[in-house]
Protein backbone atom coordinates (compact mmCIF):
# COMPACT_ATOMS: atom_id res chain seq x y z
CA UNK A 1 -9.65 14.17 14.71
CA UNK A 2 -10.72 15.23 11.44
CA UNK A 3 -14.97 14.31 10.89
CA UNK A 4 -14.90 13.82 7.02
CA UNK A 5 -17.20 17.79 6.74
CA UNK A 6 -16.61 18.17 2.84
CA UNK A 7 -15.04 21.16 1.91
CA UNK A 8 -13.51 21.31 4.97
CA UNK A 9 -9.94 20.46 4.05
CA UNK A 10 -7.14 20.86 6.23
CA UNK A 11 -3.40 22.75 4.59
CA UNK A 12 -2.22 19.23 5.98
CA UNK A 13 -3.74 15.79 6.79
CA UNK A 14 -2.07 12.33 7.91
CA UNK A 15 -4.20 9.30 8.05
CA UNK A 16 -1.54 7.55 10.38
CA UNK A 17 -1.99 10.81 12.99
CA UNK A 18 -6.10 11.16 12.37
CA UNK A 19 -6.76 7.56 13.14
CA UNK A 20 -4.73 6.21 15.90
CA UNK A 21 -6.45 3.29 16.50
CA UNK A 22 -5.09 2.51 12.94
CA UNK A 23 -1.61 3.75 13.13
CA UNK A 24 -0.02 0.28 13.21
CA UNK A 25 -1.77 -1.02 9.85
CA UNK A 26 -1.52 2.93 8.05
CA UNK A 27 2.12 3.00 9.47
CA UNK A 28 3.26 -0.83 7.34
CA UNK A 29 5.59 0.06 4.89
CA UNK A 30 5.47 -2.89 3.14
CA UNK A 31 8.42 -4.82 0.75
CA UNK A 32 7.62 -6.04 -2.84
CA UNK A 33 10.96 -7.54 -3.38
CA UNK A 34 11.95 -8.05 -6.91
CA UNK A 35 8.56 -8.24 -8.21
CA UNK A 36 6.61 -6.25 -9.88
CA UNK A 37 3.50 -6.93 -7.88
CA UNK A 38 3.42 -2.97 -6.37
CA UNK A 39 -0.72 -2.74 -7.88
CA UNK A 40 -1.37 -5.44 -4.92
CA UNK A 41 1.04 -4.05 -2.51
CA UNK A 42 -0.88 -0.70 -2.97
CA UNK A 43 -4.67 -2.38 -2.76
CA UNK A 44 -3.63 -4.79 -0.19
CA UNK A 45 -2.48 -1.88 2.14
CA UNK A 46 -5.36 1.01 1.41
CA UNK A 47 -7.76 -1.66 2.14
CA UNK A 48 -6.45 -2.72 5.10
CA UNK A 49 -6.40 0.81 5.90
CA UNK A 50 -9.64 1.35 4.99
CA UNK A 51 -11.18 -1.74 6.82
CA UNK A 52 -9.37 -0.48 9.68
CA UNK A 53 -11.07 3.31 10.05
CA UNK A 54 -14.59 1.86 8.89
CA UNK A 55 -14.70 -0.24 12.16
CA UNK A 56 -12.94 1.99 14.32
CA UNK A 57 -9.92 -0.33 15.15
CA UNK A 58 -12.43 -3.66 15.43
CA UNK A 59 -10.28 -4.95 12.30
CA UNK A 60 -6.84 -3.95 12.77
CA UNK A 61 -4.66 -6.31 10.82
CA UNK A 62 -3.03 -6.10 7.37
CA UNK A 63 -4.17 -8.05 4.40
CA UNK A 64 -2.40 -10.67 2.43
CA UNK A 65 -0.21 -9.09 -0.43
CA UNK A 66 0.64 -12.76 -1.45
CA UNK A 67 -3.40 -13.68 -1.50
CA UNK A 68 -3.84 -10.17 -3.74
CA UNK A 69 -1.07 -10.51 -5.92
CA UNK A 70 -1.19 -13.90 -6.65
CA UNK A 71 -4.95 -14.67 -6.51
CA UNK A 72 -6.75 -11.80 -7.47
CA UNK A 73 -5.09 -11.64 -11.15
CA UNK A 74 -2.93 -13.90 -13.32
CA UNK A 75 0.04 -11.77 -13.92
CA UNK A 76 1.42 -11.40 -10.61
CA UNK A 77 4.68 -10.31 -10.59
CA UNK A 78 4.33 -8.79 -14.21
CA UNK A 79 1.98 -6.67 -13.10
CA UNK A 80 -2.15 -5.36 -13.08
CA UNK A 81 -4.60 -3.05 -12.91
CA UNK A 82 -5.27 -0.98 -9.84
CA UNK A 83 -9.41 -2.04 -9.74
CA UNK A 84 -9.32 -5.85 -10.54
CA UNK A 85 -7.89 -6.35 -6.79
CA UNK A 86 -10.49 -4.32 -5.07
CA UNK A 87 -13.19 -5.90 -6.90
CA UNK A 88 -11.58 -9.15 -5.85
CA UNK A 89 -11.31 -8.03 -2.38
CA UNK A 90 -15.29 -7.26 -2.90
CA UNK A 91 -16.47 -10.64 -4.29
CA UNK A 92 -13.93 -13.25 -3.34
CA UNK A 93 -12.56 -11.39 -0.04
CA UNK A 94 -8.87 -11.32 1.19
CA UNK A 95 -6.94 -13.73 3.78
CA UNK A 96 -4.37 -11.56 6.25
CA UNK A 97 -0.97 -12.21 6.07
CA UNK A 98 2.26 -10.35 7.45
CA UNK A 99 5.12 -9.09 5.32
CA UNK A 100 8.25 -11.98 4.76
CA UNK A 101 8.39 -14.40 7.58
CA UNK A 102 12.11 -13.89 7.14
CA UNK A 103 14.00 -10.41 7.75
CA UNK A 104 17.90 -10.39 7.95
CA UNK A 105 17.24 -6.49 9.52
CA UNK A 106 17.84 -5.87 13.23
CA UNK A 107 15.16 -3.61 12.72
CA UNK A 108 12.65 -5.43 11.36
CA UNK A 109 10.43 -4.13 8.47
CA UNK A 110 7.30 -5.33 9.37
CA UNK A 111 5.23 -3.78 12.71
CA UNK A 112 3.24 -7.42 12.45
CA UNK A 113 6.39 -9.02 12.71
CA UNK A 114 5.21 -13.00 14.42
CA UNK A 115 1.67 -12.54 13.89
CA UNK A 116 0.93 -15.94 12.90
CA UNK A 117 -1.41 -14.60 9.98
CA UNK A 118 -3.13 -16.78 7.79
CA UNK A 119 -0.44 -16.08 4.23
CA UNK A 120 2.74 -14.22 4.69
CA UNK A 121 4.33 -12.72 1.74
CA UNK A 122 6.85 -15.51 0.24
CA UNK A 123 9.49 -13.34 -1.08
CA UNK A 124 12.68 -11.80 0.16
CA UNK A 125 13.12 -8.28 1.28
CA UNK A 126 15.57 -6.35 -1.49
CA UNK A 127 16.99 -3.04 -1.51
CA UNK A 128 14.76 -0.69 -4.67
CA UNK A 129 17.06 2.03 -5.93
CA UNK A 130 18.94 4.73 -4.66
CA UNK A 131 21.69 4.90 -1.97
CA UNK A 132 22.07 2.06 0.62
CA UNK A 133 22.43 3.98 3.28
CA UNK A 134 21.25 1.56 6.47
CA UNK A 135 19.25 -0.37 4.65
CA UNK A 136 20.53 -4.49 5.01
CA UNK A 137 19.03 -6.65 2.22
CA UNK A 138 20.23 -7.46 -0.89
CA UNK A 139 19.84 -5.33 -4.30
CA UNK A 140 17.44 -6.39 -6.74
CA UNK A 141 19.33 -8.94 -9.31
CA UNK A 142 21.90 -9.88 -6.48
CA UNK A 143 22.34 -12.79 -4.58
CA UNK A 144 19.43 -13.08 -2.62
CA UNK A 145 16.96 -10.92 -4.49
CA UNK A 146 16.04 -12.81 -7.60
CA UNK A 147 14.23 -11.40 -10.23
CA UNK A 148 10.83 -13.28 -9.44
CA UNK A 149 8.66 -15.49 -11.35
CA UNK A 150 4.68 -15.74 -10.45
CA UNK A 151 4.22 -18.60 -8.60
CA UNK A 152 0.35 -20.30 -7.61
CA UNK A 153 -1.72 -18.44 -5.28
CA UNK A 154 -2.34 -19.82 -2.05
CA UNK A 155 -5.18 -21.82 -1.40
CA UNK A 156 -4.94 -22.58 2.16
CA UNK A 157 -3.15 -20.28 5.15
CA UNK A 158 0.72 -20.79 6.49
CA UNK A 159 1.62 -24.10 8.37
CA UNK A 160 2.59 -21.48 11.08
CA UNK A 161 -0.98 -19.65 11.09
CA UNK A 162 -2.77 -20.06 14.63
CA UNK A 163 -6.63 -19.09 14.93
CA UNK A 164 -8.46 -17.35 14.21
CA UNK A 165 -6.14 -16.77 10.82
CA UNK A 166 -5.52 -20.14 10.25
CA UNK A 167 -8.54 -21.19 7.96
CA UNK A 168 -7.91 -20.00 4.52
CA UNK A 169 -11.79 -19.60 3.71
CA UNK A 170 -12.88 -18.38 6.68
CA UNK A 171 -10.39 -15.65 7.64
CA UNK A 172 -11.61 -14.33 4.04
CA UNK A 173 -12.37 -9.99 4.93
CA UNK A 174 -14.61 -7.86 2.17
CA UNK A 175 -17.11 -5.13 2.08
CA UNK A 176 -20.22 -4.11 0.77
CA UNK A 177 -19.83 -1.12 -0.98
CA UNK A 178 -18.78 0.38 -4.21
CA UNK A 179 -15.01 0.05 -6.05
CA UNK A 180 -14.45 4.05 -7.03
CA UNK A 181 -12.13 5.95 -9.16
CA UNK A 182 -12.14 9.13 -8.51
CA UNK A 183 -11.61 11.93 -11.06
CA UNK A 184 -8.22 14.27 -11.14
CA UNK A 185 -9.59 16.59 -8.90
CA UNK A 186 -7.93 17.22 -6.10
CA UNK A 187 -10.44 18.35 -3.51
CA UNK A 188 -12.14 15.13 -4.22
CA UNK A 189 -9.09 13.43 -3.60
CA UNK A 190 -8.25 14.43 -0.37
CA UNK A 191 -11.97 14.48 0.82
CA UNK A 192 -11.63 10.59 -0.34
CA UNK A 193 -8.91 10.48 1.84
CA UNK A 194 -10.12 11.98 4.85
CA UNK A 195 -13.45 10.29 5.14
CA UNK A 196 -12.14 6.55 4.27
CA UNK A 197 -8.85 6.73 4.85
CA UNK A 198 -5.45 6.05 2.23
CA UNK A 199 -6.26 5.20 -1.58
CA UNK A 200 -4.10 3.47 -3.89
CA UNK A 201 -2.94 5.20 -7.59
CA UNK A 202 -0.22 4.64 -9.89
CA UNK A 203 1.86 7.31 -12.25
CA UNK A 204 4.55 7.33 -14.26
CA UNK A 205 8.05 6.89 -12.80
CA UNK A 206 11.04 8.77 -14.54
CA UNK A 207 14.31 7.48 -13.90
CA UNK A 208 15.68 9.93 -11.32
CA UNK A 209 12.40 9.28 -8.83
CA UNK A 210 15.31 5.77 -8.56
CA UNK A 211 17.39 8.05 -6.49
CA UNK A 212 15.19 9.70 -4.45
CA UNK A 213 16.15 9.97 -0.77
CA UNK A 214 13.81 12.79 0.23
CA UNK A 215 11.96 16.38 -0.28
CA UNK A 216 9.31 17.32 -2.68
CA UNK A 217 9.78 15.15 -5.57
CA UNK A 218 9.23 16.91 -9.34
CA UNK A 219 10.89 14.68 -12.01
CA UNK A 220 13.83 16.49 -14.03
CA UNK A 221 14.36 13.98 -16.67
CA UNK A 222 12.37 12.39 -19.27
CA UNK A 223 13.59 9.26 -19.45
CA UNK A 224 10.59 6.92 -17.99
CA UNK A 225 11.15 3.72 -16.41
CA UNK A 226 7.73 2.69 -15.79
CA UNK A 227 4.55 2.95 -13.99
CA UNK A 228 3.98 2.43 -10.12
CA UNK A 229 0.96 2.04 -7.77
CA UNK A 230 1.74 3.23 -4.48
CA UNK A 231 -1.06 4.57 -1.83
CA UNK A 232 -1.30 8.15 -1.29
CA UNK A 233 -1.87 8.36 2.82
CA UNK A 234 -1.95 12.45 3.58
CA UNK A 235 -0.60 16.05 1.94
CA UNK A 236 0.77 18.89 3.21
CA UNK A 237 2.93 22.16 2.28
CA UNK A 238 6.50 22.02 2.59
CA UNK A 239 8.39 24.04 4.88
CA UNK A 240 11.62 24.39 3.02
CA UNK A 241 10.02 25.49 -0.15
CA UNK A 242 6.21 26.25 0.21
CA UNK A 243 5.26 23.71 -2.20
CA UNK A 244 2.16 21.51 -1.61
CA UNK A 245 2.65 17.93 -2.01
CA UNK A 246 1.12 14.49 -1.27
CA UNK A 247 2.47 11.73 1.71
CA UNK A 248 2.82 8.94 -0.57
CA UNK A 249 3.80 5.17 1.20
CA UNK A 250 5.89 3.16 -1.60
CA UNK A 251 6.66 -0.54 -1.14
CA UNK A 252 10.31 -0.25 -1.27
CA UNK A 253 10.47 -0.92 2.58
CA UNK A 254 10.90 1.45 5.03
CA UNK A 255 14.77 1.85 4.42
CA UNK A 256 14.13 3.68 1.32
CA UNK A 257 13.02 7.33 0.64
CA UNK A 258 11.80 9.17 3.81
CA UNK A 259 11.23 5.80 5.86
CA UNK A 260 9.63 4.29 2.92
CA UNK A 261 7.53 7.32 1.90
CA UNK A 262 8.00 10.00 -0.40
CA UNK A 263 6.64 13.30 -1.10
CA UNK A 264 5.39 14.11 -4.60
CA UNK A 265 4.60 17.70 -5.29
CA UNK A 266 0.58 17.51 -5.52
CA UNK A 267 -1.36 20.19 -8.01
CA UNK A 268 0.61 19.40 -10.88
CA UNK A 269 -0.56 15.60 -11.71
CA UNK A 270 3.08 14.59 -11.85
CA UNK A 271 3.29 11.71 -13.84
CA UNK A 272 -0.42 10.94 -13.52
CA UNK A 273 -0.94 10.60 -9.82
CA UNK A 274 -3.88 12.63 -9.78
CA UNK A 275 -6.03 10.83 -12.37
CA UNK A 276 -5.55 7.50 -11.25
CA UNK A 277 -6.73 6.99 -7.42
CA UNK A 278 -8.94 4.46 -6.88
CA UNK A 279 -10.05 2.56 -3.59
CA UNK A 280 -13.61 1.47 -1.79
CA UNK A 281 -16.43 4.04 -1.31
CA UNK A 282 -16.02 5.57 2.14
CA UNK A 283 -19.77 4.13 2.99
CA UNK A 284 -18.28 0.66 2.62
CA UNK A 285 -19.16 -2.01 5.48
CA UNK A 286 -16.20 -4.60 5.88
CA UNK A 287 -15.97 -7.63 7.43
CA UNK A 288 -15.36 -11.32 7.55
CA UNK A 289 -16.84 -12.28 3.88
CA UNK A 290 -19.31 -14.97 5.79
CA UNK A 291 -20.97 -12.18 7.62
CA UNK A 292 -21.21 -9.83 4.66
């Protein structure tokens, strides 16, 4: 297992395979549905990650992308900026809380699947772009995946939350530490990476990263569609080609892309990935916010 020794950076590095007590939470590929909420999907799961490999396991549970995206800004499902949920996360602390409660897939999305957490995500899985293949939910803007509307944040955990994660205040997680962006440099990146674990970022999306179904992604078309915060979880060099890329986990559920990830080719700051990472300092100490 890799120590964190700066400038000692591996040609390739997975958080999910460095940190196996954390596989579980590194390894949710979580679902969005038709919202545009991915800035708390991405903070949500980094700092889950992160609380995970700073206690060696002790906290191994995911936290609530309904308590982020609906509580830690008022635009919700119309979107945010990647540091106003990690300073929530800091000061007002975040509940856990599995993916859907409800999955129509045999295979079911979520590794926490009947948890009993304290605030499940309340919107439907949906198919994001690109070929169906296997994947069994609904398109966005079809029956059953609705464009969505931001509805309150939750104030108190699910009617089917059993202790400890059933007191909405209480079951509150944070750390003491500092909220950092770090510059687009990517040594400094991936030493981020490999002493704290996954970090979230965002970039630019152009309108054939839509169909992407796997390989080293490099956009070919300048028509943009948007921007996107995913969390960047490892690199490596592909075999295929010899190009160096980052592991990226998206939020499209694990039926898209390479089981919900996707490689971006890392050197070139496509679309701005490199120049937007941001996540807790490595030094951070997380726990329950009431013995912070």
């Amino acid at each position: 297992m890799f120590t964190g020794n700066k400038g000692d950076i591996p040609t390739e590095f997975d958080s999910e395979s460095n940190w196996p007590a954390c596989s579980k939470v590194i390894g949710d590929i979580r679902d969005q549905s038709n919202c545009g909420c991915c800035w708390a999907f991405g903070a949500a799961s980094a700092a889950s990650d992160r609380a995970c490999i700073s206690t060696n396991g002790t906290i191994a549970v995911p936290f609530s992308s309904q308590d982020t995206c609906f509580n830690a800004q008022n635009a919700g499902c119309s979107g945010g900026q990647l540091d106003t949920p990690w300073e929530y996360f800091k000061e007002i602390g975040v509940v856990t809380g599995t993916q859907n409660l409800e999955d129509l897939a045999d295979n079911k999305n979520d590794p926490f699947w009947g948890a009993n957490l304290c605030s499940a995500y309340s919107m439907p899985h949906c198919h994001h772009h690109g070929d169906i293949r296997d994947d069994p939910y609904p398109s966005e803007g079809e029956d059953g995946c609705p464009a969505q509307s931001t509805p309150r944040g939750p104030k108190s955990c699910d009617a089917n939350a059993v202790a400890p994660n059933d007191d909405f205040k209480a079951n509150k997680y944070s750390f003491k530490g500092e909220v950092e962006f770090y510059p687009n440099d990517i040594p400094t990146i991936q030493n981020a990476i490999m002493t704290g674990g996954p970090v979230e970022t965002a970039f630019t999306v152009f309108a054939d990263f839509e169909e992407y179904n796997g390989g080293v992604y490099e956009h070919q078309t300048d028509e943009s569609v948007g921007g996107h915060a995913v969390r960047i979880v490892g690199w490596g060099v592909d075999a295929d080609t010899g190009k160096d890329y980052w592991k990226v986990a998206n939020s499209w559920n694990q039926y898209w892309g390479e089981e919900g990830y996707f490689r971006i080719i890392r050197g070139t700051n496509e679309g701005g990935i490199e120049s937007q990472t941001v996540a807790s300092s490595a030094d951070s100490v997380w726990d329950l916010k009431a013995n912070l």
